[in-house]
PDBML (XML) file of the C-alpha atoms, coordinates in Angstrom:
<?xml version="1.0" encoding="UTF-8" ?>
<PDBx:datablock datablockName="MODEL"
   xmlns:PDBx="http://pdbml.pdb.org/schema/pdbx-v50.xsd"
   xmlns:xsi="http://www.w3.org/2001/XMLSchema-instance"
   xsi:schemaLocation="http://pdbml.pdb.org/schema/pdbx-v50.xsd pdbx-v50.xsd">
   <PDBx:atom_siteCategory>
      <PDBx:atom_site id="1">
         <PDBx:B_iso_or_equiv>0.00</PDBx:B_iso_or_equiv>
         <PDBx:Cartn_x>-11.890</PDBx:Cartn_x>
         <PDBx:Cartn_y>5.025</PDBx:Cartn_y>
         <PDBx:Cartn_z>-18.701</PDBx:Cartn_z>
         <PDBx:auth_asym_id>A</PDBx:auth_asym_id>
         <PDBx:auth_atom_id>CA</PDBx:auth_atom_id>
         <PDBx:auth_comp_id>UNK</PDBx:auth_comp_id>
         <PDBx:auth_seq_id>1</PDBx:auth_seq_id>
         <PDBx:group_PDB>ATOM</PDBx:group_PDB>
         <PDBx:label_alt_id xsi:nil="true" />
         <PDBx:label_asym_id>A</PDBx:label_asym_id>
         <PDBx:label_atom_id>CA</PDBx:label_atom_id>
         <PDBx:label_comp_id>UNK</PDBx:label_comp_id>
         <PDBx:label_entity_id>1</PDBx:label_entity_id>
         <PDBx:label_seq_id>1</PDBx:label_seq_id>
         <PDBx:occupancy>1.00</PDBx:occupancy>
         <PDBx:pdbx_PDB_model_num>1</PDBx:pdbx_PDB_model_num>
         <PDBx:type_symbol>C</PDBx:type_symbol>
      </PDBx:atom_site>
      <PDBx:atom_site id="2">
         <PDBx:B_iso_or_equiv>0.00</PDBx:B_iso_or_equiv>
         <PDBx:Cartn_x>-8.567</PDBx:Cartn_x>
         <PDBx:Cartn_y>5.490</PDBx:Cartn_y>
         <PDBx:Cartn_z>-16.908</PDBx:Cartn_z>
         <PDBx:auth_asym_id>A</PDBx:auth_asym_id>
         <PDBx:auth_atom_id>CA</PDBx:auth_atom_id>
         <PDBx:auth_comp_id>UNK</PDBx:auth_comp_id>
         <PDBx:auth_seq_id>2</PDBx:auth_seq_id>
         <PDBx:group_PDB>ATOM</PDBx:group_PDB>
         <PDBx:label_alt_id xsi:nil="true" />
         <PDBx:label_asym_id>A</PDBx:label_asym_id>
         <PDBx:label_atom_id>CA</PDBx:label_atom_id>
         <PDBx:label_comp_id>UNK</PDBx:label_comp_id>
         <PDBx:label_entity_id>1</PDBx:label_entity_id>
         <PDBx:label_seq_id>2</PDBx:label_seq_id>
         <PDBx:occupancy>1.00</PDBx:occupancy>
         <PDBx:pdbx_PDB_model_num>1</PDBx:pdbx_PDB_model_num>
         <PDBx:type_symbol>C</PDBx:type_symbol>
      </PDBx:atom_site>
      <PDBx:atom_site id="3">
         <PDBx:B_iso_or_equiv>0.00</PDBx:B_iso_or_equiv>
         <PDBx:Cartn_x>-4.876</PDBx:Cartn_x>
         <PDBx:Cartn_y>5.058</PDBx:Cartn_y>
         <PDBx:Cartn_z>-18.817</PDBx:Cartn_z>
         <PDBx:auth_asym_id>A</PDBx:auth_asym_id>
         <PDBx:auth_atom_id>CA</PDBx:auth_atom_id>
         <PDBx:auth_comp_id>UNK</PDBx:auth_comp_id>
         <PDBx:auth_seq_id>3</PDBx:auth_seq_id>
         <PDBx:group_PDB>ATOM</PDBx:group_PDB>
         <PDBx:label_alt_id xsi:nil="true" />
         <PDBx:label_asym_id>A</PDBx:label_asym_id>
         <PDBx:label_atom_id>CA</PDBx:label_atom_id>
         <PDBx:label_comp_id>UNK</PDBx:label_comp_id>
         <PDBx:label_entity_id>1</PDBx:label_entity_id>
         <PDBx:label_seq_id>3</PDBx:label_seq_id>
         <PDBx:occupancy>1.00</PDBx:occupancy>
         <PDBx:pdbx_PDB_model_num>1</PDBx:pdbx_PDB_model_num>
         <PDBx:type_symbol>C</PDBx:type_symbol>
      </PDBx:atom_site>
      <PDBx:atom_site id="4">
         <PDBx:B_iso_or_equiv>0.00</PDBx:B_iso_or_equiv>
         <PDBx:Cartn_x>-5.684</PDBx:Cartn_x>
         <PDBx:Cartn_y>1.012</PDBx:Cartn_y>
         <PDBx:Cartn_z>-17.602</PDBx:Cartn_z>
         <PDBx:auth_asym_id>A</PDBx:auth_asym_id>
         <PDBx:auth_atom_id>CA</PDBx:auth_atom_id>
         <PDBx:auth_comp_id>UNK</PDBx:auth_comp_id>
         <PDBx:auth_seq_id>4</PDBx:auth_seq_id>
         <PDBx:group_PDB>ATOM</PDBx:group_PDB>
         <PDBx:label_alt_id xsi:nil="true" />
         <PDBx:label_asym_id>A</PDBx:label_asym_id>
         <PDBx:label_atom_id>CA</PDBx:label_atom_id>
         <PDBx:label_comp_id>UNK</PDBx:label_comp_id>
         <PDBx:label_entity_id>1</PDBx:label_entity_id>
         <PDBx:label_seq_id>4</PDBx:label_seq_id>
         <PDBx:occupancy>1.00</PDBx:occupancy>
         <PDBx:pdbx_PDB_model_num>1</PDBx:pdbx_PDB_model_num>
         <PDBx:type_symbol>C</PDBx:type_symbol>
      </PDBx:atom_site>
      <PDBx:atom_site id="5">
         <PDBx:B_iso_or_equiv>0.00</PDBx:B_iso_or_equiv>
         <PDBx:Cartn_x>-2.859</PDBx:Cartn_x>
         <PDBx:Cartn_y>0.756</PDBx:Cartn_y>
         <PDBx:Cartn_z>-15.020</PDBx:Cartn_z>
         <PDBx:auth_asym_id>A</PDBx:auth_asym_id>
         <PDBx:auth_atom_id>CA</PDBx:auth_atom_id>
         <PDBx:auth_comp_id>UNK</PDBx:auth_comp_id>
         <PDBx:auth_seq_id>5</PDBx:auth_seq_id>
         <PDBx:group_PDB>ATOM</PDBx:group_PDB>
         <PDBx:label_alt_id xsi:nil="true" />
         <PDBx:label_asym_id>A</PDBx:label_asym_id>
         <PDBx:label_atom_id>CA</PDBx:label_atom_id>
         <PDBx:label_comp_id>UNK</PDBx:label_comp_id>
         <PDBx:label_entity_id>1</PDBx:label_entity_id>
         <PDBx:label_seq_id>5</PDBx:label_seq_id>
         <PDBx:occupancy>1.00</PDBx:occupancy>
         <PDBx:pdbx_PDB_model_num>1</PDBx:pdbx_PDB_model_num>
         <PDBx:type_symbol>C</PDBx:type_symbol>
      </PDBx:atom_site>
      <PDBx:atom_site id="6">
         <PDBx:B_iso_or_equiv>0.00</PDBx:B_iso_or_equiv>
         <PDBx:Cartn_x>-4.177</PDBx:Cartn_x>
         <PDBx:Cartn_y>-1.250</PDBx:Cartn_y>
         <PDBx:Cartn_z>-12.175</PDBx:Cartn_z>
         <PDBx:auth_asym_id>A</PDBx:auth_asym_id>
         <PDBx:auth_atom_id>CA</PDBx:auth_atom_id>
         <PDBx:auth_comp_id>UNK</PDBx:auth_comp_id>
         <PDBx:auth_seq_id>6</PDBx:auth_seq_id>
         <PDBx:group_PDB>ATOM</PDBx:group_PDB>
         <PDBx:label_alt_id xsi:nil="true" />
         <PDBx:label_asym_id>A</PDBx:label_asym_id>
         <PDBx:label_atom_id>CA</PDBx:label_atom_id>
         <PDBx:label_comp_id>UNK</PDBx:label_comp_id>
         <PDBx:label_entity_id>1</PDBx:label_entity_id>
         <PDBx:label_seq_id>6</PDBx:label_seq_id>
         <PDBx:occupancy>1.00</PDBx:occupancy>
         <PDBx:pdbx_PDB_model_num>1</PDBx:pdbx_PDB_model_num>
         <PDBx:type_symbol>C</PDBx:type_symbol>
      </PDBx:atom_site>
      <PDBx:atom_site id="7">
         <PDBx:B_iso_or_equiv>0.00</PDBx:B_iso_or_equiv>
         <PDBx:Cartn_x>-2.370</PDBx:Cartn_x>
         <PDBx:Cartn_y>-3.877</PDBx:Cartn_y>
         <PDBx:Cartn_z>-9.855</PDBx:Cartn_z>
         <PDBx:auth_asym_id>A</PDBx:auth_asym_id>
         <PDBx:auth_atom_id>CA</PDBx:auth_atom_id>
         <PDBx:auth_comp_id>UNK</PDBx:auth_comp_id>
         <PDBx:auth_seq_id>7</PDBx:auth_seq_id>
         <PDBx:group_PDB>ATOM</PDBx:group_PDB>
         <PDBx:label_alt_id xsi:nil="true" />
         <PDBx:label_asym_id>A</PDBx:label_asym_id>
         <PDBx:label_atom_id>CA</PDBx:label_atom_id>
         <PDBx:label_comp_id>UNK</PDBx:label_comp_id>
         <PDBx:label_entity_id>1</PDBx:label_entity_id>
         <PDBx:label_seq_id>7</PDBx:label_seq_id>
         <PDBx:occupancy>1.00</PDBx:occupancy>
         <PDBx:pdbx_PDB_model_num>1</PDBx:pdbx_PDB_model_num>
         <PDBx:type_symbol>C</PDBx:type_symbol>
      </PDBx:atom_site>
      <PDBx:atom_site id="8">
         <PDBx:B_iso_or_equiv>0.00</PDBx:B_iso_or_equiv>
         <PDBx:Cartn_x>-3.328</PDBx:Cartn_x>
         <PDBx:Cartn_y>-7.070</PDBx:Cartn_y>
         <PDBx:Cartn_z>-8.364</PDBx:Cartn_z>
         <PDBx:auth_asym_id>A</PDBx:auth_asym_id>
         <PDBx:auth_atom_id>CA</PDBx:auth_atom_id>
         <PDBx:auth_comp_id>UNK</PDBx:auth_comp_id>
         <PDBx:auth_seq_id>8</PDBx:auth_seq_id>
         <PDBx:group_PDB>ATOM</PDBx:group_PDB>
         <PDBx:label_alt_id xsi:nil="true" />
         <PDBx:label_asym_id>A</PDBx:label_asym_id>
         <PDBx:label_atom_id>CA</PDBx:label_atom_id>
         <PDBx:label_comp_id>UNK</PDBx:label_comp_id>
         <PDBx:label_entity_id>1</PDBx:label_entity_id>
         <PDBx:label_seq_id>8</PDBx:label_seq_id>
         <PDBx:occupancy>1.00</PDBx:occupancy>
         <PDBx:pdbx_PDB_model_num>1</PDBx:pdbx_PDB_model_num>
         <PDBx:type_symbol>C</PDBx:type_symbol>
      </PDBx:atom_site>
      <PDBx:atom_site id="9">
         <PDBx:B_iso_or_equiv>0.00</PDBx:B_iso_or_equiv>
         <PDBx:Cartn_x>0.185</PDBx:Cartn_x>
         <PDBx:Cartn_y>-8.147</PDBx:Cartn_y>
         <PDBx:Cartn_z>-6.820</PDBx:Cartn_z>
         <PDBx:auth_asym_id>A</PDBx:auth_asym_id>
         <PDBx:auth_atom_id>CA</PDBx:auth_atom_id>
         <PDBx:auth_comp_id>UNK</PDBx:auth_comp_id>
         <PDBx:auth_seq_id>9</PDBx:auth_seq_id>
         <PDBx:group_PDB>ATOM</PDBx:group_PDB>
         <PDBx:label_alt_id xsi:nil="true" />
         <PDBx:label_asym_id>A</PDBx:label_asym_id>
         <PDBx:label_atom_id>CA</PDBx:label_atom_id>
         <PDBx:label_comp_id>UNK</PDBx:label_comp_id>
         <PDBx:label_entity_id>1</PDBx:label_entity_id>
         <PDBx:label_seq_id>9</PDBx:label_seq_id>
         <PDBx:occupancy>1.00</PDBx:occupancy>
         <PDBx:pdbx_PDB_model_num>1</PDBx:pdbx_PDB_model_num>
         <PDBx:type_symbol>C</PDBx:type_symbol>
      </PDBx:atom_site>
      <PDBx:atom_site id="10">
         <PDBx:B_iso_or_equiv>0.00</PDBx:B_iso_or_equiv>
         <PDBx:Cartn_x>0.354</PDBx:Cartn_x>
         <PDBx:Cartn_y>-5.252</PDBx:Cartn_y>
         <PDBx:Cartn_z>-3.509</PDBx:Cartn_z>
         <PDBx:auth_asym_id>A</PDBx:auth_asym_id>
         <PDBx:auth_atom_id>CA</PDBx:auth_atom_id>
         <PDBx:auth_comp_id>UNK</PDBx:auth_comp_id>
         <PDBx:auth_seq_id>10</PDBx:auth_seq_id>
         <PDBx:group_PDB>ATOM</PDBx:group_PDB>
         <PDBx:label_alt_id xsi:nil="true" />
         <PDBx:label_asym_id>A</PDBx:label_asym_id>
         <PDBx:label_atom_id>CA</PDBx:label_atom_id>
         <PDBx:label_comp_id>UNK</PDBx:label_comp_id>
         <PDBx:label_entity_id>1</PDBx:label_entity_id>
         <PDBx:label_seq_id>10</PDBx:label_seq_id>
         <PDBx:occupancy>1.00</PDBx:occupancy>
         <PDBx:pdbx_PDB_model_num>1</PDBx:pdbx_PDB_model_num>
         <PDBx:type_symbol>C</PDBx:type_symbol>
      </PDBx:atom_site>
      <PDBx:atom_site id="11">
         <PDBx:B_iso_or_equiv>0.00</PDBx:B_iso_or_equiv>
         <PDBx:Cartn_x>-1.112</PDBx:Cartn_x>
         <PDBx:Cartn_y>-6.366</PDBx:Cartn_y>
         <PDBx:Cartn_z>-0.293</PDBx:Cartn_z>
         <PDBx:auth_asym_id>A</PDBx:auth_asym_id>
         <PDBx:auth_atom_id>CA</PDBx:auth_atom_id>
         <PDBx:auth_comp_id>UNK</PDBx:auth_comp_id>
         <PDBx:auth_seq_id>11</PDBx:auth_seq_id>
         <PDBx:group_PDB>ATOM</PDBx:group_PDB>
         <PDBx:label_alt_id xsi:nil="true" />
         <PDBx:label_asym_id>A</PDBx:label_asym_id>
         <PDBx:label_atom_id>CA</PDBx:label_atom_id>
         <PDBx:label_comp_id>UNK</PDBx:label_comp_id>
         <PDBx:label_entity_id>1</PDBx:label_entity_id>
         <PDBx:label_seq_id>11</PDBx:label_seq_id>
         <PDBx:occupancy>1.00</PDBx:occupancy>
         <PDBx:pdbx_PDB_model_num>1</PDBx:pdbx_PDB_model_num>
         <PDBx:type_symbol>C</PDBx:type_symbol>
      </PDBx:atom_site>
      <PDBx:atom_site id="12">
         <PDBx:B_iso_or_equiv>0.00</PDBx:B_iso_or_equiv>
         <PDBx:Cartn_x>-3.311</PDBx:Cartn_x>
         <PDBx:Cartn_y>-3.661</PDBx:Cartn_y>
         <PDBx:Cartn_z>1.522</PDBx:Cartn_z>
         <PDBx:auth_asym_id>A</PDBx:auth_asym_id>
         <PDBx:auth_atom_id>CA</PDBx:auth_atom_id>
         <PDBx:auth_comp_id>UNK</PDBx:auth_comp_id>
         <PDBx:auth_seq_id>12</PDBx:auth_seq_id>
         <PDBx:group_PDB>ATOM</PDBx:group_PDB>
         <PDBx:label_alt_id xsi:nil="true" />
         <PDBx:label_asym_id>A</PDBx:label_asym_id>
         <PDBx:label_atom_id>CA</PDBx:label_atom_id>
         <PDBx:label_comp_id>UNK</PDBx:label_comp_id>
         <PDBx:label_entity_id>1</PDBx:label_entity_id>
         <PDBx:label_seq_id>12</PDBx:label_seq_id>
         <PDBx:occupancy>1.00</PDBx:occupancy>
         <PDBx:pdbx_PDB_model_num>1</PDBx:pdbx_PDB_model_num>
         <PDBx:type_symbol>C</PDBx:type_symbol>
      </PDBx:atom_site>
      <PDBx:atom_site id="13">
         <PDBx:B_iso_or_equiv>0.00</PDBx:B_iso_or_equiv>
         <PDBx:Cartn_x>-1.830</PDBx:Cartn_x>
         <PDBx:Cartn_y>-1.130</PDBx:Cartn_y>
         <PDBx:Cartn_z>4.106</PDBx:Cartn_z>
         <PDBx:auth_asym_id>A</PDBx:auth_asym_id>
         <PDBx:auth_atom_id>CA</PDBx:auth_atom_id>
         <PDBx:auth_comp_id>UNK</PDBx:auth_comp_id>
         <PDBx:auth_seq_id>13</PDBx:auth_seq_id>
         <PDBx:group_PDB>ATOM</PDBx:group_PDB>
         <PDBx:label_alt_id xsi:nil="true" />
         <PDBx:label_asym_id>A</PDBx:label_asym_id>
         <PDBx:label_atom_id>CA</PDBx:label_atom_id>
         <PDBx:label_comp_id>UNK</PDBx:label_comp_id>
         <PDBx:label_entity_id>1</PDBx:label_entity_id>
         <PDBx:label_seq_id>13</PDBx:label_seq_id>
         <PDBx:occupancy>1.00</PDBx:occupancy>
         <PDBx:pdbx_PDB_model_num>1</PDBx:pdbx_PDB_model_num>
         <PDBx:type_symbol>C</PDBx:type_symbol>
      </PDBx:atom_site>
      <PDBx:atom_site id="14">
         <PDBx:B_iso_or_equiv>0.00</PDBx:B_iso_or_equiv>
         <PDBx:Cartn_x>-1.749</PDBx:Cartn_x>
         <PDBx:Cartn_y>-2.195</PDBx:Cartn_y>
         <PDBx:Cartn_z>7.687</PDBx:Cartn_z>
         <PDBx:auth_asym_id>A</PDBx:auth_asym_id>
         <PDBx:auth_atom_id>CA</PDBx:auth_atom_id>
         <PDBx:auth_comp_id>UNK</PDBx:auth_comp_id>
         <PDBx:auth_seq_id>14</PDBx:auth_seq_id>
         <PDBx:group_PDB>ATOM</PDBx:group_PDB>
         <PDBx:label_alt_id xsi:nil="true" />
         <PDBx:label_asym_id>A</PDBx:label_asym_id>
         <PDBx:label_atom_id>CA</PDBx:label_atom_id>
         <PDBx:label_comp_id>UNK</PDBx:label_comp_id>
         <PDBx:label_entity_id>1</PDBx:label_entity_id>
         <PDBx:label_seq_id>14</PDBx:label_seq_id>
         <PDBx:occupancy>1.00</PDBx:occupancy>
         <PDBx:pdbx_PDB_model_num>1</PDBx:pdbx_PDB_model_num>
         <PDBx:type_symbol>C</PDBx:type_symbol>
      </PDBx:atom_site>
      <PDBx:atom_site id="15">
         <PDBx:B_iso_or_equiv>0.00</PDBx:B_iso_or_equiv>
         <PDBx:Cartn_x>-0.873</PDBx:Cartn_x>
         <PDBx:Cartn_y>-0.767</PDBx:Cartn_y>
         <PDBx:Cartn_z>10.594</PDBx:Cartn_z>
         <PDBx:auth_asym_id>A</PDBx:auth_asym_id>
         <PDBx:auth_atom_id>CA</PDBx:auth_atom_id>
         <PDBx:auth_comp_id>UNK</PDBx:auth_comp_id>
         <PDBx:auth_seq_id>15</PDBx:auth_seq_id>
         <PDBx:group_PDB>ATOM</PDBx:group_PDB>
         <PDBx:label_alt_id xsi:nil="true" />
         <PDBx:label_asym_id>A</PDBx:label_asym_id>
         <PDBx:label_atom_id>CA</PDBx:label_atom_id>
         <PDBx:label_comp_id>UNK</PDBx:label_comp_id>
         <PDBx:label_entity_id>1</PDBx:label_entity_id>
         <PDBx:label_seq_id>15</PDBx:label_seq_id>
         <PDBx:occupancy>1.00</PDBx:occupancy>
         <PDBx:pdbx_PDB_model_num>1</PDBx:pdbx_PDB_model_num>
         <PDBx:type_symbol>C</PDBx:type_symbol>
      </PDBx:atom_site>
      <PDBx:atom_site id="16">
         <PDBx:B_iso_or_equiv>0.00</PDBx:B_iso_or_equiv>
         <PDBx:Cartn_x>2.409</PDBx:Cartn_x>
         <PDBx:Cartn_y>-2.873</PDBx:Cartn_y>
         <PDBx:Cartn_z>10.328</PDBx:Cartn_z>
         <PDBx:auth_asym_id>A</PDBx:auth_asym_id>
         <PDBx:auth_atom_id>CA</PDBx:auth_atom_id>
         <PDBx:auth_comp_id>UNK</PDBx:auth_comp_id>
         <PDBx:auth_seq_id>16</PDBx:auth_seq_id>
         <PDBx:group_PDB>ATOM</PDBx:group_PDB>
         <PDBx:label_alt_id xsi:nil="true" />
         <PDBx:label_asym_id>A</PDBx:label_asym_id>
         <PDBx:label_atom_id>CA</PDBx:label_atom_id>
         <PDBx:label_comp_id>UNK</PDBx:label_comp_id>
         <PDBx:label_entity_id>1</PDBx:label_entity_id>
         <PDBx:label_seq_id>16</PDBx:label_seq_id>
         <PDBx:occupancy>1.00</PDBx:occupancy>
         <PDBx:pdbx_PDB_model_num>1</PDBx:pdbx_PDB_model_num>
         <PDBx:type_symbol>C</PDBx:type_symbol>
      </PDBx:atom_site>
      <PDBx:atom_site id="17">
         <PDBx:B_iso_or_equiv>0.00</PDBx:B_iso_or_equiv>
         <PDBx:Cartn_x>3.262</PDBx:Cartn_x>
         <PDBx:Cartn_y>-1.514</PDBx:Cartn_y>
         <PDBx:Cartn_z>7.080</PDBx:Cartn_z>
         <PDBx:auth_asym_id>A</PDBx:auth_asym_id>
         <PDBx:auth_atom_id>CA</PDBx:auth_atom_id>
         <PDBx:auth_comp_id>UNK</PDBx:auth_comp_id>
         <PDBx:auth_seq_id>17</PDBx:auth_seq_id>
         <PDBx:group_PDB>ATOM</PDBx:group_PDB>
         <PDBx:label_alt_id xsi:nil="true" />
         <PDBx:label_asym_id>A</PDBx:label_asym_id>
         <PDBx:label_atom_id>CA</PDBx:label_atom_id>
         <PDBx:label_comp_id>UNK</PDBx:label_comp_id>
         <PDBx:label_entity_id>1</PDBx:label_entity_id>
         <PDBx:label_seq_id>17</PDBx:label_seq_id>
         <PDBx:occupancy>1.00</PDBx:occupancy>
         <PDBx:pdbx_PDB_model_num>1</PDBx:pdbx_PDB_model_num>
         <PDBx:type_symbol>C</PDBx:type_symbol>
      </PDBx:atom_site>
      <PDBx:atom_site id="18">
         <PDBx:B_iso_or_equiv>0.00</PDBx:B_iso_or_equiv>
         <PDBx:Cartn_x>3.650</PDBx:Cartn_x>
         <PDBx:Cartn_y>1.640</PDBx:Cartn_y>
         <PDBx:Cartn_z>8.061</PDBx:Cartn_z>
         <PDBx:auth_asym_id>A</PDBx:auth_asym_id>
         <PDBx:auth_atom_id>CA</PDBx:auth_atom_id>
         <PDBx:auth_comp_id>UNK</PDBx:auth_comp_id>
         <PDBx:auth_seq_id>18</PDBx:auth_seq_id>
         <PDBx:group_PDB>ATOM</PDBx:group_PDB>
         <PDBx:label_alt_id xsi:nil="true" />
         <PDBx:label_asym_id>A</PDBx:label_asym_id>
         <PDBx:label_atom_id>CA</PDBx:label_atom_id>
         <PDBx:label_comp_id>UNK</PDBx:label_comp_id>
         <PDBx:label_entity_id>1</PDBx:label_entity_id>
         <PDBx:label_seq_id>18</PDBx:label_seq_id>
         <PDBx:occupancy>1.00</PDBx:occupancy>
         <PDBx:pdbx_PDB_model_num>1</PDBx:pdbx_PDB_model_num>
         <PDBx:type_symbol>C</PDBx:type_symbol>
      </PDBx:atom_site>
      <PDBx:atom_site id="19">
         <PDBx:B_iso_or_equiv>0.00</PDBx:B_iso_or_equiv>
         <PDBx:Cartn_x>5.914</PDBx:Cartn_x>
         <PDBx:Cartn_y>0.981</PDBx:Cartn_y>
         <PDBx:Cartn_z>11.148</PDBx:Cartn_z>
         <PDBx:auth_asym_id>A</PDBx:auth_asym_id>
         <PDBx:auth_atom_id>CA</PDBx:auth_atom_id>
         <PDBx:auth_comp_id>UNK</PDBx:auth_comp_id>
         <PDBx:auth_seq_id>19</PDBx:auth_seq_id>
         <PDBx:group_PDB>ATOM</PDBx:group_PDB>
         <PDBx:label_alt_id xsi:nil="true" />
         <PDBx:label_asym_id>A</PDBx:label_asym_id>
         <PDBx:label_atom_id>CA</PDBx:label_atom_id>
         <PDBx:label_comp_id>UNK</PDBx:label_comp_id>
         <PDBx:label_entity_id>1</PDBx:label_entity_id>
         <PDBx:label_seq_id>19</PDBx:label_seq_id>
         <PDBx:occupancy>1.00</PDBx:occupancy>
         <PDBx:pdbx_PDB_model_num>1</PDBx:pdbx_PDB_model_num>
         <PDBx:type_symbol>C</PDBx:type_symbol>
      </PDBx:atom_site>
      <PDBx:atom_site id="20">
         <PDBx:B_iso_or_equiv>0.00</PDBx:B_iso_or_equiv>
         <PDBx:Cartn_x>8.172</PDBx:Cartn_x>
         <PDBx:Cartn_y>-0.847</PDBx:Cartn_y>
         <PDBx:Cartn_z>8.948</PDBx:Cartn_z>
         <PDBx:auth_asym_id>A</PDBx:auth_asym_id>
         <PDBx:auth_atom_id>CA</PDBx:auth_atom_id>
         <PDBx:auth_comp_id>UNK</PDBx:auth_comp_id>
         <PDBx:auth_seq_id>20</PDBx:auth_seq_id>
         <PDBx:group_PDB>ATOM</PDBx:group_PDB>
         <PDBx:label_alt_id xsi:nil="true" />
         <PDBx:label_asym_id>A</PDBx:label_asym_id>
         <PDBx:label_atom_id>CA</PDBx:label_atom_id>
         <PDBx:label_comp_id>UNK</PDBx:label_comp_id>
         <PDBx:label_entity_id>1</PDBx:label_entity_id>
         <PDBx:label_seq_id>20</PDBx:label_seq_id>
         <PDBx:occupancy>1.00</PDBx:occupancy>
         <PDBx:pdbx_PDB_model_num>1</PDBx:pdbx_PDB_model_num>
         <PDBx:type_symbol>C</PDBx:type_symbol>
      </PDBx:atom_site>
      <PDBx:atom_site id="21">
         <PDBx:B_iso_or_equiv>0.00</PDBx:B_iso_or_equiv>
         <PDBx:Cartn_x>7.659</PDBx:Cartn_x>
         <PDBx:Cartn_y>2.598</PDBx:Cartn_y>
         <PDBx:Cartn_z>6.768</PDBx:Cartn_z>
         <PDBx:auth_asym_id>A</PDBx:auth_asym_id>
         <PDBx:auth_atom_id>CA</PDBx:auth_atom_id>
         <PDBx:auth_comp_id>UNK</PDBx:auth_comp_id>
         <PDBx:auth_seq_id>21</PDBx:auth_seq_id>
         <PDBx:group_PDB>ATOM</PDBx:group_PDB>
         <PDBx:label_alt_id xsi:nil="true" />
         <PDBx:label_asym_id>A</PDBx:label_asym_id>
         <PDBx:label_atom_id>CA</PDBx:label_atom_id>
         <PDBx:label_comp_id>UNK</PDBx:label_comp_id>
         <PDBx:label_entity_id>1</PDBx:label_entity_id>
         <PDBx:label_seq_id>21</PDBx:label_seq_id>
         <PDBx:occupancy>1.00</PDBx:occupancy>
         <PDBx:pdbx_PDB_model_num>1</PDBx:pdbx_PDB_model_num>
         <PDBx:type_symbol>C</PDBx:type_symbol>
      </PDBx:atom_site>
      <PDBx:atom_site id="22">
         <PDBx:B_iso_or_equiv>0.00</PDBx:B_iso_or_equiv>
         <PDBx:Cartn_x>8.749</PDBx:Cartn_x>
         <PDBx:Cartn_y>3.991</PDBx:Cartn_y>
         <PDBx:Cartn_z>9.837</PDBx:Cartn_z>
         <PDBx:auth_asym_id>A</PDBx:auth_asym_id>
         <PDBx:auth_atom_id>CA</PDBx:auth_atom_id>
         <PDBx:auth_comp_id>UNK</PDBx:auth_comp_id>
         <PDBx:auth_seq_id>22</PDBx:auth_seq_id>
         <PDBx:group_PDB>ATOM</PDBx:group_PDB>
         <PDBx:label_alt_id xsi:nil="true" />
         <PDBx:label_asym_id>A</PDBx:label_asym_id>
         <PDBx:label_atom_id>CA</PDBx:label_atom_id>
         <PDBx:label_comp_id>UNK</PDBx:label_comp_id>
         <PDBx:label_entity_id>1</PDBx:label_entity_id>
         <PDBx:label_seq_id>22</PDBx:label_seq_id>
         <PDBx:occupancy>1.00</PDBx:occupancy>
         <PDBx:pdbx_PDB_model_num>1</PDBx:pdbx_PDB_model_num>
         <PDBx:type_symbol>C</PDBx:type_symbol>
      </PDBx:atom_site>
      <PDBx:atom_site id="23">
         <PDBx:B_iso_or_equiv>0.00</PDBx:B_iso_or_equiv>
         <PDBx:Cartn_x>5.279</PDBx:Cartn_x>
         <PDBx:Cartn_y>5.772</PDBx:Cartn_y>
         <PDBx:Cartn_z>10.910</PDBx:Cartn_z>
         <PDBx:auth_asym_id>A</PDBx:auth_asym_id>
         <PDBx:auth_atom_id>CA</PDBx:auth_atom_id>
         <PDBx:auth_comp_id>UNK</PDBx:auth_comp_id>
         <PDBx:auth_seq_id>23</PDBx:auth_seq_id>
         <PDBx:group_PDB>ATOM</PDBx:group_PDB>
         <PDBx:label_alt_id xsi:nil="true" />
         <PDBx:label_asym_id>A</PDBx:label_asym_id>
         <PDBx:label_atom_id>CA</PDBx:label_atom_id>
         <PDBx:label_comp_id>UNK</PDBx:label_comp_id>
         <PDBx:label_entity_id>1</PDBx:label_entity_id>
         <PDBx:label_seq_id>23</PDBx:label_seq_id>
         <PDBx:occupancy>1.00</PDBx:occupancy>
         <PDBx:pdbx_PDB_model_num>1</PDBx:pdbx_PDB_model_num>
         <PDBx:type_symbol>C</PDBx:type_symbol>
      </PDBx:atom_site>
      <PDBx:atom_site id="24">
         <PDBx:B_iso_or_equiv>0.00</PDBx:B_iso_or_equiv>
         <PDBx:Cartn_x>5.405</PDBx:Cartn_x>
         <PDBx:Cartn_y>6.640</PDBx:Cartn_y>
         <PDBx:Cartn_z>14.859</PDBx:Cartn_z>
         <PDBx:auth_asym_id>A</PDBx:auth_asym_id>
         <PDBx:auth_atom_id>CA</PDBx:auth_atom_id>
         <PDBx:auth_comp_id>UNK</PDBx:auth_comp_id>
         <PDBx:auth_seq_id>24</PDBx:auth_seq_id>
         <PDBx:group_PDB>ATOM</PDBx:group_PDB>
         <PDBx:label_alt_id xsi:nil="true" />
         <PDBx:label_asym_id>A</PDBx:label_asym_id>
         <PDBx:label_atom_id>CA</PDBx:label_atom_id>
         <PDBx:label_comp_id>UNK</PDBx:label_comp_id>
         <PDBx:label_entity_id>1</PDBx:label_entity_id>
         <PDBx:label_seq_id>24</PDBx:label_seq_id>
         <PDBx:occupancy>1.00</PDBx:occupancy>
         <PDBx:pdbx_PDB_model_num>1</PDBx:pdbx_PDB_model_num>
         <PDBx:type_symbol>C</PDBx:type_symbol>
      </PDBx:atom_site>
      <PDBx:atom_site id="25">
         <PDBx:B_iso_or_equiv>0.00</PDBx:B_iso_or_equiv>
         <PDBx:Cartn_x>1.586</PDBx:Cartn_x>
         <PDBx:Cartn_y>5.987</PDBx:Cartn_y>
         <PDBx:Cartn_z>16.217</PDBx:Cartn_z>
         <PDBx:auth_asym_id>A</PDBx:auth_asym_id>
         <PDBx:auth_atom_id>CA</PDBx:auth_atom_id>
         <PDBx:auth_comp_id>UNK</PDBx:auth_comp_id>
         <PDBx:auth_seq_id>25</PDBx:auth_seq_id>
         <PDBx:group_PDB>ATOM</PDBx:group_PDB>
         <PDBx:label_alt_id xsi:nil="true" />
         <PDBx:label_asym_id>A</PDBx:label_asym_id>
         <PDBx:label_atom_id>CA</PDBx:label_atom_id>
         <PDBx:label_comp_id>UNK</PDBx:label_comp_id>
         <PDBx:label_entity_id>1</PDBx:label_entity_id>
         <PDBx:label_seq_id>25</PDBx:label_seq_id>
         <PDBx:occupancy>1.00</PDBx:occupancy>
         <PDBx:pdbx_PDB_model_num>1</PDBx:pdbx_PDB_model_num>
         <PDBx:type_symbol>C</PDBx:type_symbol>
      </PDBx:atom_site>
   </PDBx:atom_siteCategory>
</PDBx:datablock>
């Protein structure tokens, strides 16, 4: 029932991807 925009190509969020995001802790 949404506008149909999905994705199937982004791996989940880890811890690592946020200190490359530049996340502290």
């Amino acid at each position: 029932t949404s506008v149909g925009r999905h994705d199937m190509l982004i791996a989940a969020c880890d811890p690592e991807r946020y200190a490359s995001l530049g996340v502290t802790g």
